[in-house]
PDB file of N, CA and C in Angstrom:
ATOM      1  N   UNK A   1      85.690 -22.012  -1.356  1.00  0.00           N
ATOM      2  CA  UNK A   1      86.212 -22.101   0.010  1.00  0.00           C
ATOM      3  C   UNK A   1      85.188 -22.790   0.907  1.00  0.00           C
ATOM      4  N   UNK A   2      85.625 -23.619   1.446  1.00  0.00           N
ATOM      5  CA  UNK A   2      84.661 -24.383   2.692  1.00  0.00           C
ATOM      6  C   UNK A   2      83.830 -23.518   3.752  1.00  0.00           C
ATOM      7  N   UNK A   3      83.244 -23.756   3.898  1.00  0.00           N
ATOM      8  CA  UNK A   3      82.328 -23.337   5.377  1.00  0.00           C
ATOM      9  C   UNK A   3      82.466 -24.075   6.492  1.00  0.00           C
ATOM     10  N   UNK A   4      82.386 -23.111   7.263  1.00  0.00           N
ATOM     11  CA  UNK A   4      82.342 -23.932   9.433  1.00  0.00           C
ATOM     12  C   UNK A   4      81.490 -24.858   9.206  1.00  0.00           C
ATOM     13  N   UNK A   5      80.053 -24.672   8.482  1.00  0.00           N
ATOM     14  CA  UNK A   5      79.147 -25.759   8.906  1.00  0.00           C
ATOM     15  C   UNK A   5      79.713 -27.081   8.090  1.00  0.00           C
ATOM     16  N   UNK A   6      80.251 -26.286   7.053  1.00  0.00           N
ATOM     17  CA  UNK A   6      80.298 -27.955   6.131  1.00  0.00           C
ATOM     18  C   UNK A   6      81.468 -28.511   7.008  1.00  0.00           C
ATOM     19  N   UNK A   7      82.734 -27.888   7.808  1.00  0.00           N
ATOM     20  CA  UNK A   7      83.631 -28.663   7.811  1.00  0.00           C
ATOM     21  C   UNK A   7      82.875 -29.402   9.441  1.00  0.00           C
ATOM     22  N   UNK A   8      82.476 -28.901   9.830  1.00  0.00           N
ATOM     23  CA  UNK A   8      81.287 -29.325  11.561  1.00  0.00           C
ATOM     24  C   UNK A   8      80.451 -30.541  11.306  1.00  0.00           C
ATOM     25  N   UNK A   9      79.708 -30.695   9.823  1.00  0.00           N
ATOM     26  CA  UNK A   9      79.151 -31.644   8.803  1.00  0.00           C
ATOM     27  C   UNK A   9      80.298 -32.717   9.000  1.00  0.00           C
ATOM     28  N   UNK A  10      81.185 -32.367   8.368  1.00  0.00           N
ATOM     29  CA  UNK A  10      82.530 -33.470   7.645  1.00  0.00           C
ATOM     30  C   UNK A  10      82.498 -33.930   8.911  1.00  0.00           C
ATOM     31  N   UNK A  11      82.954 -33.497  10.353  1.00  0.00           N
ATOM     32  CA  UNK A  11      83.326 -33.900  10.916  1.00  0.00           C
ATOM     33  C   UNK A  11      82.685 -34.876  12.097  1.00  0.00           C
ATOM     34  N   UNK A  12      81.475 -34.727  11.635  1.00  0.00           N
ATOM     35  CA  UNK A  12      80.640 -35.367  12.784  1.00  0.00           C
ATOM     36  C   UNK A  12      79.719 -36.506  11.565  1.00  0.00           C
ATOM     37  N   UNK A  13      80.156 -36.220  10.832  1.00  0.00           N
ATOM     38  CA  UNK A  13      79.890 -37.494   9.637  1.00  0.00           C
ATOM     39  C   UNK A  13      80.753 -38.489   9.973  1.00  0.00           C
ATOM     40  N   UNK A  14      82.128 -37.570   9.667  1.00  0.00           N
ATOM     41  CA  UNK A  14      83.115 -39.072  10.128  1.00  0.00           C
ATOM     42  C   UNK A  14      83.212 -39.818  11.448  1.00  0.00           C
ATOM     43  N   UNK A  15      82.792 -39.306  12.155  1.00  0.00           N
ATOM     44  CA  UNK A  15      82.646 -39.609  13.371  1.00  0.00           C
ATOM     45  C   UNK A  15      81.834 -40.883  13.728  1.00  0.00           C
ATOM     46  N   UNK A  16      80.777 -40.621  13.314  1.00  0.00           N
ATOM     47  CA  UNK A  16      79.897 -41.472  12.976  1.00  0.00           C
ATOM     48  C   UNK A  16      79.862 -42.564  12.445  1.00  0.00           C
ATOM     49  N   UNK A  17      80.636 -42.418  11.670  1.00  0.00           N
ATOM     50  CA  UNK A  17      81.036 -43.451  10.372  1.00  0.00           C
ATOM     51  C   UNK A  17      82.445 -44.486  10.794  1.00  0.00           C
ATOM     52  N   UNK A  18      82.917 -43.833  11.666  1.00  0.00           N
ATOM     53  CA  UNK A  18      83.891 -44.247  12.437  1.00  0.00           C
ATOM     54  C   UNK A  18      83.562 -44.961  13.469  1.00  0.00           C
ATOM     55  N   UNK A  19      82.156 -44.885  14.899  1.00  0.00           N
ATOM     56  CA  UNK A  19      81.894 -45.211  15.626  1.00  0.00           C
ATOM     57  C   UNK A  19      81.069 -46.862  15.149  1.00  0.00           C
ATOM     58  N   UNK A  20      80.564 -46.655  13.603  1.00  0.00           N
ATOM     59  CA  UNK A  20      80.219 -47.912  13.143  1.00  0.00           C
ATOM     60  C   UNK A  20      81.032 -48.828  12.276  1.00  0.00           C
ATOM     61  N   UNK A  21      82.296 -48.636  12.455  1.00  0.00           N
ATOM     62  CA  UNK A  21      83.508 -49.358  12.246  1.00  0.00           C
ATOM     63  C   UNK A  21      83.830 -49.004  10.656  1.00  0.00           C
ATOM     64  N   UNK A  22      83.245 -47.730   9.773  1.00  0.00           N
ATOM     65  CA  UNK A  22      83.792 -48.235   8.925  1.00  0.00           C
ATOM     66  C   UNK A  22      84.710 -48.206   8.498  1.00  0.00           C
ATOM     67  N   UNK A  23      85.199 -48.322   7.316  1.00  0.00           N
ATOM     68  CA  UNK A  23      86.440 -49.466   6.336  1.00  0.00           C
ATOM     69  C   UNK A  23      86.671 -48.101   4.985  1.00  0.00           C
ATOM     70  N   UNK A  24      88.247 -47.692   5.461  1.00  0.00           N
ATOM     71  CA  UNK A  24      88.874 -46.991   4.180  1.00  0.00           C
ATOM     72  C   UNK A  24      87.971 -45.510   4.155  1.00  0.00           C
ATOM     73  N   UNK A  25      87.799 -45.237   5.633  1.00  0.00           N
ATOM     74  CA  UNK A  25      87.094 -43.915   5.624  1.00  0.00           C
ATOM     75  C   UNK A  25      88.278 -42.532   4.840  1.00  0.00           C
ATOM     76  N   UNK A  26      87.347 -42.085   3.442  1.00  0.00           N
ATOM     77  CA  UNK A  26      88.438 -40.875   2.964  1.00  0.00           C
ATOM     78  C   UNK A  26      87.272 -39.560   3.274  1.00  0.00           C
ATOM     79  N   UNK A  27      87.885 -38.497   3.203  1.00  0.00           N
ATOM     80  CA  UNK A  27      87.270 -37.297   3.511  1.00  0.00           C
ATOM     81  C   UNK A  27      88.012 -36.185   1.813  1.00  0.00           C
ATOM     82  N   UNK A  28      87.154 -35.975   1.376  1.00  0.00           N
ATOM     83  CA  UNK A  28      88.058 -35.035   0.531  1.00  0.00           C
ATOM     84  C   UNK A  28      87.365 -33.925   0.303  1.00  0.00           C
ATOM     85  N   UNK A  29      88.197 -32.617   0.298  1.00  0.00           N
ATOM     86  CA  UNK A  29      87.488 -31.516   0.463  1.00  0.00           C
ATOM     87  C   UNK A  29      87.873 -31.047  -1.034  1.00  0.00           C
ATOM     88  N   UNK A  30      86.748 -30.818  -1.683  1.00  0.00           N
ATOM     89  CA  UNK A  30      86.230 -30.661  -3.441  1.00  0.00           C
ATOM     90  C   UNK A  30      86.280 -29.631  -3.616  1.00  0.00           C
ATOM     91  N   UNK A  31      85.842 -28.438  -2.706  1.00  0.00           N
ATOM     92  CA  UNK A  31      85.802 -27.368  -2.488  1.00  0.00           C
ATOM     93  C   UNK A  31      86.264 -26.142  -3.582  1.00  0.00           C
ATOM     94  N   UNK A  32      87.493 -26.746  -4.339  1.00  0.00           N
ATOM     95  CA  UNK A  32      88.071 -26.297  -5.169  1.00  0.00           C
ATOM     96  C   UNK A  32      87.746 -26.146  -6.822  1.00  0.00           C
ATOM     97  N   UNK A  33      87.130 -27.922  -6.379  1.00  0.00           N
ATOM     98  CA  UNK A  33      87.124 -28.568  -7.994  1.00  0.00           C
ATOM     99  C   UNK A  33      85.695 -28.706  -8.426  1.00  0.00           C
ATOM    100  N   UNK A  34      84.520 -28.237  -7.596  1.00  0.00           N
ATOM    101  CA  UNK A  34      83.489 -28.467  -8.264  1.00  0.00           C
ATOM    102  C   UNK A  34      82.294 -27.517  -7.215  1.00  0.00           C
ATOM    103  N   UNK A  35      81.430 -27.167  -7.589  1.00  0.00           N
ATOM    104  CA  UNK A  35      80.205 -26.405  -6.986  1.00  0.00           C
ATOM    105  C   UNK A  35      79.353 -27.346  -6.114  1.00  0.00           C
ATOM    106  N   UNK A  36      79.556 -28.482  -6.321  1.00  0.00           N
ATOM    107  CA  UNK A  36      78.394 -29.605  -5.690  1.00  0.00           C
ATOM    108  C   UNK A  36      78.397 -29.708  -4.801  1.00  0.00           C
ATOM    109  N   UNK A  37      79.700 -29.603  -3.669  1.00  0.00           N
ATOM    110  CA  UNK A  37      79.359 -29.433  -2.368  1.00  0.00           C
ATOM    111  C   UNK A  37      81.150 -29.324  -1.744  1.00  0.00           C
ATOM    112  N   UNK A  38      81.564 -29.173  -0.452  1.00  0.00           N
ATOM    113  CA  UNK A  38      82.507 -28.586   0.280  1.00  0.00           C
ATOM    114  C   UNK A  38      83.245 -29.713  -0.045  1.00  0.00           C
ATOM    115  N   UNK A  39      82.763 -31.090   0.587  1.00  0.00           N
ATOM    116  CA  UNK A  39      83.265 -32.412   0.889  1.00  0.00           C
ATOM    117  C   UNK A  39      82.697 -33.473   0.373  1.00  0.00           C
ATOM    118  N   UNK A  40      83.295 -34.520  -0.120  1.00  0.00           N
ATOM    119  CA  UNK A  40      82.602 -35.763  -0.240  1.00  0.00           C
ATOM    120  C   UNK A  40      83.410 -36.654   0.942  1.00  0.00           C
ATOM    121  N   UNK A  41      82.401 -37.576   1.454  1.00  0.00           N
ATOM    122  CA  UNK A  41      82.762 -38.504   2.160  1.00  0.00           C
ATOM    123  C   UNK A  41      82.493 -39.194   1.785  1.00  0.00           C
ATOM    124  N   UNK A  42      83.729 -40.738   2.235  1.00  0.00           N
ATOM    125  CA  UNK A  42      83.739 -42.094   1.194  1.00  0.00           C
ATOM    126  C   UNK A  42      84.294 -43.009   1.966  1.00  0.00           C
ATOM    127  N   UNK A  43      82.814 -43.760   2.480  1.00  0.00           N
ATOM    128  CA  UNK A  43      83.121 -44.900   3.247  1.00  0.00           C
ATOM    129  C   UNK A  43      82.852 -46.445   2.980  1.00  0.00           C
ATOM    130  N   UNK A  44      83.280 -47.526   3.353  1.00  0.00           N
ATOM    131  CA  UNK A  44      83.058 -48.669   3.175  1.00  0.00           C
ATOM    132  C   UNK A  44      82.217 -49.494   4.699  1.00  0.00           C
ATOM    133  N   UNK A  45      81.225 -50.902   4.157  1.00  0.00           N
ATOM    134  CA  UNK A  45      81.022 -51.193   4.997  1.00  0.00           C
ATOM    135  C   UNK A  45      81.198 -52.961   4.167  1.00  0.00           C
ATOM    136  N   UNK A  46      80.831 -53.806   4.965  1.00  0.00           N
ATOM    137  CA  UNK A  46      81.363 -55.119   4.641  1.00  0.00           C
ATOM    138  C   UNK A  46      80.636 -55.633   4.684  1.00  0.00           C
ATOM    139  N   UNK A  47      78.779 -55.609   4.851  1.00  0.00           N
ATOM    140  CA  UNK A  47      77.823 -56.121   5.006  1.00  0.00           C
ATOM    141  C   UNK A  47      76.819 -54.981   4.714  1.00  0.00           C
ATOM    142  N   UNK A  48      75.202 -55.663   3.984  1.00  0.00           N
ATOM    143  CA  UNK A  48      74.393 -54.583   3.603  1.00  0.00           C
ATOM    144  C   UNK A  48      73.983 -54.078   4.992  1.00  0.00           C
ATOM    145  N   UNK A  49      73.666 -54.802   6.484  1.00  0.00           N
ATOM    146  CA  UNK A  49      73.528 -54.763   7.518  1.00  0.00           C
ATOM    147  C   UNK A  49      74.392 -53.501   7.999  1.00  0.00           C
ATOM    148  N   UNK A  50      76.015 -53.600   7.914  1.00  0.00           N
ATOM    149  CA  UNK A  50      76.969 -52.737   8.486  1.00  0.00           C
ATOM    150  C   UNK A  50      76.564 -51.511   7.566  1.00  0.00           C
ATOM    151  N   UNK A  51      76.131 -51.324   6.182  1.00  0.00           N
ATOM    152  CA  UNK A  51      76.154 -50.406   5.365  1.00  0.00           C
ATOM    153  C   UNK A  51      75.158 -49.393   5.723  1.00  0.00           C
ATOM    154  N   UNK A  52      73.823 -50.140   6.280  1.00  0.00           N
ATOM    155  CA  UNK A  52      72.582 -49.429   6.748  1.00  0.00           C
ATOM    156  C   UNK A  52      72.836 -48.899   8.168  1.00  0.00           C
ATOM    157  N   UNK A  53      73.693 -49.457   9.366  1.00  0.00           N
ATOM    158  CA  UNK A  53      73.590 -49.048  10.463  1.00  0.00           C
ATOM    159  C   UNK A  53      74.380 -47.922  10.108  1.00  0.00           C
ATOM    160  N   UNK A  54      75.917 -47.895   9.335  1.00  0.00           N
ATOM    161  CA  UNK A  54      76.842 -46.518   9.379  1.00  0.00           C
ATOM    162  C   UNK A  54      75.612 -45.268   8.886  1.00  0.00           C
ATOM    163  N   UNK A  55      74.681 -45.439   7.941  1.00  0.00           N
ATOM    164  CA  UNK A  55      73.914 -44.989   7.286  1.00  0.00           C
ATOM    165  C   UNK A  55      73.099 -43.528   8.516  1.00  0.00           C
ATOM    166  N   UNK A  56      72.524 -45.163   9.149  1.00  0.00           N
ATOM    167  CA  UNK A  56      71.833 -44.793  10.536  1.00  0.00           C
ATOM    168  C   UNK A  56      72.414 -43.767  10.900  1.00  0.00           C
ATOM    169  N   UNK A  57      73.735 -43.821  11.533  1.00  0.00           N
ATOM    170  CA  UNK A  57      74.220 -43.350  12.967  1.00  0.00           C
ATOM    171  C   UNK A  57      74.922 -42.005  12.179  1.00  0.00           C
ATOM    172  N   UNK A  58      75.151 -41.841  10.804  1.00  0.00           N
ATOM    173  CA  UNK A  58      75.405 -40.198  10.248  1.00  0.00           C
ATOM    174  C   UNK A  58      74.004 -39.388  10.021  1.00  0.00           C
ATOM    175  N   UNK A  59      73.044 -40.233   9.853  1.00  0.00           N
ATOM    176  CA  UNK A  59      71.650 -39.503   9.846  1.00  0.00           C
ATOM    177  C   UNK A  59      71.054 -38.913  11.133  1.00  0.00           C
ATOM    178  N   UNK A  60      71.464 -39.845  12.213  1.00  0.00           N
ATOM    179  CA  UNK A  60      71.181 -39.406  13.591  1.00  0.00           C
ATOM    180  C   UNK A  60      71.801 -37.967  14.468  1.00  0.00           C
ATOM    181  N   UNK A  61      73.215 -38.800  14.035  1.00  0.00           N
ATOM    182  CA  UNK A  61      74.426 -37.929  14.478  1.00  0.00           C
ATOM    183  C   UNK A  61      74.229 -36.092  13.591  1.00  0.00           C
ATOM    184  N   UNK A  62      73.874 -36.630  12.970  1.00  0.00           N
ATOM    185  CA  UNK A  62      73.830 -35.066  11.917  1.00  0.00           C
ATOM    186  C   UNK A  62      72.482 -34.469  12.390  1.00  0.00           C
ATOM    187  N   UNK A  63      71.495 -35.461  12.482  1.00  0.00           N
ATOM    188  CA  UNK A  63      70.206 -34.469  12.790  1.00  0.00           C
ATOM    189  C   UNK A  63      70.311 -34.079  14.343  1.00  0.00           C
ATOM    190  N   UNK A  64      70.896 -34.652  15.070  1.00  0.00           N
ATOM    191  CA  UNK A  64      71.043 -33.951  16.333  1.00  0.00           C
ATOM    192  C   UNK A  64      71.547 -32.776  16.437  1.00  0.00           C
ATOM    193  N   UNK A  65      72.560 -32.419  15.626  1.00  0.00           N
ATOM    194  CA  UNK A  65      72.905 -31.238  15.194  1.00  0.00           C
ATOM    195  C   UNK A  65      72.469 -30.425  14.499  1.00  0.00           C
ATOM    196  N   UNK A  66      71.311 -30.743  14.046  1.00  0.00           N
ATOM    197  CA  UNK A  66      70.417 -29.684  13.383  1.00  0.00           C
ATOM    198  C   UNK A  66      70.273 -30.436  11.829  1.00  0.00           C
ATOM    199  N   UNK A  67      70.922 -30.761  11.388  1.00  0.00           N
ATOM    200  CA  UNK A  67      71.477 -31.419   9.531  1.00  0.00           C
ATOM    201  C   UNK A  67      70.266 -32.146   9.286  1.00  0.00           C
ATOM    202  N   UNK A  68      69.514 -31.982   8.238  1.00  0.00           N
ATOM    203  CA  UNK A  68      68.619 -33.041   7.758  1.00  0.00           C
ATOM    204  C   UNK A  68      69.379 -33.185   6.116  1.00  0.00           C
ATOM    205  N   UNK A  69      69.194 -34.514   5.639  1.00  0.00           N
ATOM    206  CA  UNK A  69      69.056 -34.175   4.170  1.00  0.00           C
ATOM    207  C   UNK A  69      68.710 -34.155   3.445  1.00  0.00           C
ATOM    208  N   UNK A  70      69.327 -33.401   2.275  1.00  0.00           N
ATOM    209  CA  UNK A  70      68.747 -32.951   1.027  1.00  0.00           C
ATOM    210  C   UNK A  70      68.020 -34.391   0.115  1.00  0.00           C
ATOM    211  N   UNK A  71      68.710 -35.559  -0.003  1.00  0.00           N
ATOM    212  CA  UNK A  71      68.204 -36.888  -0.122  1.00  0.00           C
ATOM    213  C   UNK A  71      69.002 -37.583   0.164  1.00  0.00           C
ATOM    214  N   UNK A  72      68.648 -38.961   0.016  1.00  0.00           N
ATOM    215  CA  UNK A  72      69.334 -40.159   0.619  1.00  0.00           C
ATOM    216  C   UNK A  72      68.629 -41.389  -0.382  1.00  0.00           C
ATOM    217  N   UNK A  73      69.715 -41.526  -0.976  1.00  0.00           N
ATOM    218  CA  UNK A  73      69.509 -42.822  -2.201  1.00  0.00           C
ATOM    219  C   UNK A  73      70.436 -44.344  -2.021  1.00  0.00           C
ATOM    220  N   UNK A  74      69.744 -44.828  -2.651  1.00  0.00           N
ATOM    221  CA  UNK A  74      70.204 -46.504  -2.436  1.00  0.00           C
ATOM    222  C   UNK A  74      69.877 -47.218  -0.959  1.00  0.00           C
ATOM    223  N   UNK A  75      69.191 -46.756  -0.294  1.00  0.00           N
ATOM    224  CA  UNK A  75      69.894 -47.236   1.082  1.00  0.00           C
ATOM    225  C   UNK A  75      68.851 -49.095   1.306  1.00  0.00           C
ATOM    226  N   UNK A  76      67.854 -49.315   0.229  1.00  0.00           N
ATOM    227  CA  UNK A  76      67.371 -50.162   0.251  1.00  0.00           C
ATOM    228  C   UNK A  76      68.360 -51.372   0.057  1.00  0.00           C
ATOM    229  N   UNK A  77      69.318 -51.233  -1.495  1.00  0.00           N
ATOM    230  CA  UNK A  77      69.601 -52.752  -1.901  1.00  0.00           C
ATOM    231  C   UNK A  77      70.942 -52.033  -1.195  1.00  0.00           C
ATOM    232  N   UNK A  78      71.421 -50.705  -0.575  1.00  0.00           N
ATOM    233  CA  UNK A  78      72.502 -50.940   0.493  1.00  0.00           C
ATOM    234  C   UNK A  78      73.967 -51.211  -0.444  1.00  0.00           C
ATOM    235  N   UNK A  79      74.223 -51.765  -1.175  1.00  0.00           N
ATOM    236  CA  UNK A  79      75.669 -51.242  -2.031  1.00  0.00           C
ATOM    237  C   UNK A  79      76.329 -50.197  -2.432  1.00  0.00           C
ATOM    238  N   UNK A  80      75.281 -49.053  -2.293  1.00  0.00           N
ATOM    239  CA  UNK A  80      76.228 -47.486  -2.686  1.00  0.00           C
ATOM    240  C   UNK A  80      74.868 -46.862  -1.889  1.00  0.00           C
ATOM    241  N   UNK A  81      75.003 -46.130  -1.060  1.00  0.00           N
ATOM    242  CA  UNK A  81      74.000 -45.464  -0.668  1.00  0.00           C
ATOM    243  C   UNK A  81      74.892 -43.646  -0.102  1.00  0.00           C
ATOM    244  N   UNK A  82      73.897 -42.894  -1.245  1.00  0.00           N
ATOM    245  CA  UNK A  82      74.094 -41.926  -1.495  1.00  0.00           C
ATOM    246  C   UNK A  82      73.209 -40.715  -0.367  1.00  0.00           C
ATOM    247  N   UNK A  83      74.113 -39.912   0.531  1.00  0.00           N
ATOM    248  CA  UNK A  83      73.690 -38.546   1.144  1.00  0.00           C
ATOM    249  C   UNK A  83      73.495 -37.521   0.842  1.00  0.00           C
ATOM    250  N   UNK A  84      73.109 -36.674   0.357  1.00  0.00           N
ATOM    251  CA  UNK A  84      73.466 -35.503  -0.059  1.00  0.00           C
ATOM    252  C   UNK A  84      72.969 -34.372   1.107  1.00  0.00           C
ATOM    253  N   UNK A  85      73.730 -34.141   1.837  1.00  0.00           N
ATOM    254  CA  UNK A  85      74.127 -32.823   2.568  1.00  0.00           C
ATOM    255  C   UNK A  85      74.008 -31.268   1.799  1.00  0.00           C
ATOM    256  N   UNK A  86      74.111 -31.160   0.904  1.00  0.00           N
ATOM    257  CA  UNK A  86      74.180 -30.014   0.395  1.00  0.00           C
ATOM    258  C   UNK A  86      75.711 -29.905   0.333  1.00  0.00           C
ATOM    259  N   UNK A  87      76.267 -28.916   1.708  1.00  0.00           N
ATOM    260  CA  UNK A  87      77.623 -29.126   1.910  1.00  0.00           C
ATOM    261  C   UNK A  87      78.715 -29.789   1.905  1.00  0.00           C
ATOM    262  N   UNK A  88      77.796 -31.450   2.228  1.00  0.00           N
ATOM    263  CA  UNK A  88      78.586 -32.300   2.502  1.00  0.00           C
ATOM    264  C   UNK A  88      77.628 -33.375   1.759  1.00  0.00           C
ATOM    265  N   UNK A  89      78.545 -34.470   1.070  1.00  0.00           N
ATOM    266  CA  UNK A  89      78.036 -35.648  -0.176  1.00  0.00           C
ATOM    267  C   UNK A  89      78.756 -36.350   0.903  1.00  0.00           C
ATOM    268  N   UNK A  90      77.385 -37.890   1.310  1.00  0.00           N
ATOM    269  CA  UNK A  90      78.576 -38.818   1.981  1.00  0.00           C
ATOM    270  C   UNK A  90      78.363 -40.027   0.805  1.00  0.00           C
ATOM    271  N   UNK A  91      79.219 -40.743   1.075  1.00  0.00           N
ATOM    272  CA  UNK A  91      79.115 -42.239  -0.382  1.00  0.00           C
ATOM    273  C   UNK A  91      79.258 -43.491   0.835  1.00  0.00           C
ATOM    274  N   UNK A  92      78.564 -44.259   0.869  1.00  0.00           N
ATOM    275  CA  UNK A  92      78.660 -45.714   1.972  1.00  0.00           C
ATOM    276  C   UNK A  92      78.439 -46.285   0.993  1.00  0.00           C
ATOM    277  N   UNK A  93      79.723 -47.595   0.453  1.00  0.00           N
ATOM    278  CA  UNK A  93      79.467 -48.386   0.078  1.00  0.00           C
ATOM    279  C   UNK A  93      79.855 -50.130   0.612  1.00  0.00           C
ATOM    280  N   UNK A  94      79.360 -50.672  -0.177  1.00  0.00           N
ATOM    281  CA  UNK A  94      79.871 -52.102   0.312  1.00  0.00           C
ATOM    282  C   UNK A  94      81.375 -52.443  -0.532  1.00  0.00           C
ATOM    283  N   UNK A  95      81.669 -53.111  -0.063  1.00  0.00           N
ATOM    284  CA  UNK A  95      83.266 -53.210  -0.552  1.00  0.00           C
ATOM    285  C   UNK A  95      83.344 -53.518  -2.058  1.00  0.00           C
ATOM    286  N   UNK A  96      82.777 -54.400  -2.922  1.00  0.00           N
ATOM    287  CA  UNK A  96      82.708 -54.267  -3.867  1.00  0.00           C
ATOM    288  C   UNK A  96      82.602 -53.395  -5.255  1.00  0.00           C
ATOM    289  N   UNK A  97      81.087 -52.695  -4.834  1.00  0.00           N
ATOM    290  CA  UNK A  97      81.278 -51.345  -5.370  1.00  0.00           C
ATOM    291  C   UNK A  97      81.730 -50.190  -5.411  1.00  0.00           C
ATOM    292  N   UNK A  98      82.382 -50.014  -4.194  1.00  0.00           N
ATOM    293  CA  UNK A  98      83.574 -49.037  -3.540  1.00  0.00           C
ATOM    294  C   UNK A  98      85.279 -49.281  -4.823  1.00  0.00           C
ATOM    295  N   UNK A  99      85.080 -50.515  -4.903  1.00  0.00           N
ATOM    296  CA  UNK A  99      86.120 -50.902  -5.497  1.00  0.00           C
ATOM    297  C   UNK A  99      85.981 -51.091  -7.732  1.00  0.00           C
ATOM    298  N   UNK A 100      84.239 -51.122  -7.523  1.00  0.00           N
ATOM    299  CA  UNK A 100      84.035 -50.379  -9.109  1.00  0.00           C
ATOM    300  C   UNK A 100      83.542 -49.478  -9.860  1.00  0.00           C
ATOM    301  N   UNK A 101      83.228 -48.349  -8.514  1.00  0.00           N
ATOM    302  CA  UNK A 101      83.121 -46.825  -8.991  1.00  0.00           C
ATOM    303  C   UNK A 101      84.715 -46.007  -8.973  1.00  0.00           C
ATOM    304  N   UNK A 102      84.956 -46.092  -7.549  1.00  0.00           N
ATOM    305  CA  UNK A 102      86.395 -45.710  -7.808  1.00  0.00           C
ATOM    306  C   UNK A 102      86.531 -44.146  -7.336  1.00  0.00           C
ATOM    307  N   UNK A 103      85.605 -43.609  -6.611  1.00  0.00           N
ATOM    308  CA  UNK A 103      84.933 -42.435  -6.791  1.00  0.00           C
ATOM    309  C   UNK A 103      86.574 -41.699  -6.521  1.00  0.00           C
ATOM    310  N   UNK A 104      87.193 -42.395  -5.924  1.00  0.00           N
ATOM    311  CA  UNK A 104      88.626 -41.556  -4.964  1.00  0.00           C
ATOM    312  C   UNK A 104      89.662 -41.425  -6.359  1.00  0.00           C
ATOM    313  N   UNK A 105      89.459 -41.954  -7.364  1.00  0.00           N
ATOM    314  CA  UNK A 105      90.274 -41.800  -8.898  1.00  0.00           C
ATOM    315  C   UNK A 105      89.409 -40.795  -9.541  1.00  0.00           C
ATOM    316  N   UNK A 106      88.587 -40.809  -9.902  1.00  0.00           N
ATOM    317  CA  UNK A 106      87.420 -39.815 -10.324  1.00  0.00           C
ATOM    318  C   UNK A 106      87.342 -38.462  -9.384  1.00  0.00           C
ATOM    319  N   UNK A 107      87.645 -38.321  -8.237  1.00  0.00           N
ATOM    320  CA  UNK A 107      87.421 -36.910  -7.911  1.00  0.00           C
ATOM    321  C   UNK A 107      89.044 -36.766  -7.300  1.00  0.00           C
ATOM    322  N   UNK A 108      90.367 -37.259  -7.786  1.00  0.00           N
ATOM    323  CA  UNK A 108      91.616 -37.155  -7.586  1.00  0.00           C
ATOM    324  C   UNK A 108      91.727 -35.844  -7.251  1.00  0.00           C
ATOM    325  N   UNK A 109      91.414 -34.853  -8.010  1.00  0.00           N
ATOM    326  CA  UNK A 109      91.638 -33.361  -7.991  1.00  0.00           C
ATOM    327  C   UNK A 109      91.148 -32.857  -6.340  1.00  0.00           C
ATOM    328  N   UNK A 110      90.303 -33.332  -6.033  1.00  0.00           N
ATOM    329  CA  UNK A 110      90.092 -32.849  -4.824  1.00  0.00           C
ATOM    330  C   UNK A 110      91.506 -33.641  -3.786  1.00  0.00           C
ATOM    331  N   UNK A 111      91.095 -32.191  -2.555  1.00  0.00           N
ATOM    332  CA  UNK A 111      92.194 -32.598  -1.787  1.00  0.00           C
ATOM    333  C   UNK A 111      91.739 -33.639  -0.655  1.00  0.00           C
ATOM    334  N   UNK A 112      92.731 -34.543  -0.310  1.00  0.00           N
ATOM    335  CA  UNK A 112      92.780 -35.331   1.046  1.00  0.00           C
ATOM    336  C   UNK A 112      92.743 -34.343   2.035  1.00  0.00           C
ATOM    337  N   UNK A 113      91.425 -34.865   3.057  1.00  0.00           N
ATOM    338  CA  UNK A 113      91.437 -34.129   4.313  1.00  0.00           C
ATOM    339  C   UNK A 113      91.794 -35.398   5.299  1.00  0.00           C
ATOM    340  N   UNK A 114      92.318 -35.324   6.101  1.00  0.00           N
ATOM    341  CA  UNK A 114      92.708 -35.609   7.610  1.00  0.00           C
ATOM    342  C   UNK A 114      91.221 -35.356   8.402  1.00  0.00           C
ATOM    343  N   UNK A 115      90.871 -36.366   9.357  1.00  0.00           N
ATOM    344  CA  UNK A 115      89.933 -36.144  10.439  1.00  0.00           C
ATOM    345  C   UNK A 115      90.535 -34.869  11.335  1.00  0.00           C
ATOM    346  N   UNK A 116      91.559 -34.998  11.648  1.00  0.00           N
ATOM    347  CA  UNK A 116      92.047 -33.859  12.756  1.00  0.00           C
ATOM    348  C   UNK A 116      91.991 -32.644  12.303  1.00  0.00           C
ATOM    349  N   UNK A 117      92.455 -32.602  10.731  1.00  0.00           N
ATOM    350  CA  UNK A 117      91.878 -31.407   9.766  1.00  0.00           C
ATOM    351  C   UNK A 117      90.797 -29.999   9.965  1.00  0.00           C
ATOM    352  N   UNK A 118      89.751 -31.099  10.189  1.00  0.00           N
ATOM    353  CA  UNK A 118      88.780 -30.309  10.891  1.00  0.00           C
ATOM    354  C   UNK A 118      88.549 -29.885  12.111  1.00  0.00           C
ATOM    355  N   UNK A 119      89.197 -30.236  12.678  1.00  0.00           N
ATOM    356  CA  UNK A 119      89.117 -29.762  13.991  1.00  0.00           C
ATOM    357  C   UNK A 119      89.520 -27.940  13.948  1.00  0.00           C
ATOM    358  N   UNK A 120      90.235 -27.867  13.314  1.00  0.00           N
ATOM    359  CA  UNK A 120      90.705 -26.262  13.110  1.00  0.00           C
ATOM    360  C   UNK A 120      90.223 -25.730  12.697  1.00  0.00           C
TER     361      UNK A 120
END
């Protein structure tokens, strides 16, 4: 079952991720299907440039709220750059590799969340 913080996480992730335009933002709450964390978030950006600023502004946005994380991988060569929240897994990729991991076929079992979702 999810937690307030993780879904407060989800939601100010997407937010974020949203305010830096990105592309095919999914939210899925795993919660069910695996121990690793509440949510994965799975965003696209269209430039290694756009990939590092969305990067930015969920690292900011989250630590203002208290959130540091657990690690943060790839964010150099910027094609898949990996968050780990604990609660919350975010995935920023560039459009390409977004399109040959597939992560949204691979974690099918989890459910589609809605941004407004969280709000409740």
């Amino acid at each position: 079952m999810t937690t307030n913080n993780s879904k407060e996480m989800a939601k100010i992730a997407a937010a974020a991720l949203e305010d830096k335009k990105a592309k095919d933002l999914k939210i899925l709450d795993i919660s069910d299907v695996s121990v690793l964390a509440d949510y994965f978030i799975i965003a696209s950006g269209s430039n290694r440039n756009q990939v590092q600023a969305m990067v930015d502004e969920v690292e900011e946005k989250l630590g203002q709220a208290g959130y540091t994380p657990k690690q943060v991988e790839g964010y150099q060569t910027a094609n898949w750059i990996l968050m780990d929240y604990q609660d919350i897994i975010i995935h920023v990729f560039d459009e390409e590799n977004r399109l040959f991991y597939d992560l949204e076929r691979i974690w099918r079992d989890g459910n589609l969340v809605e941004k407004v979702d969280l709000e409740a």
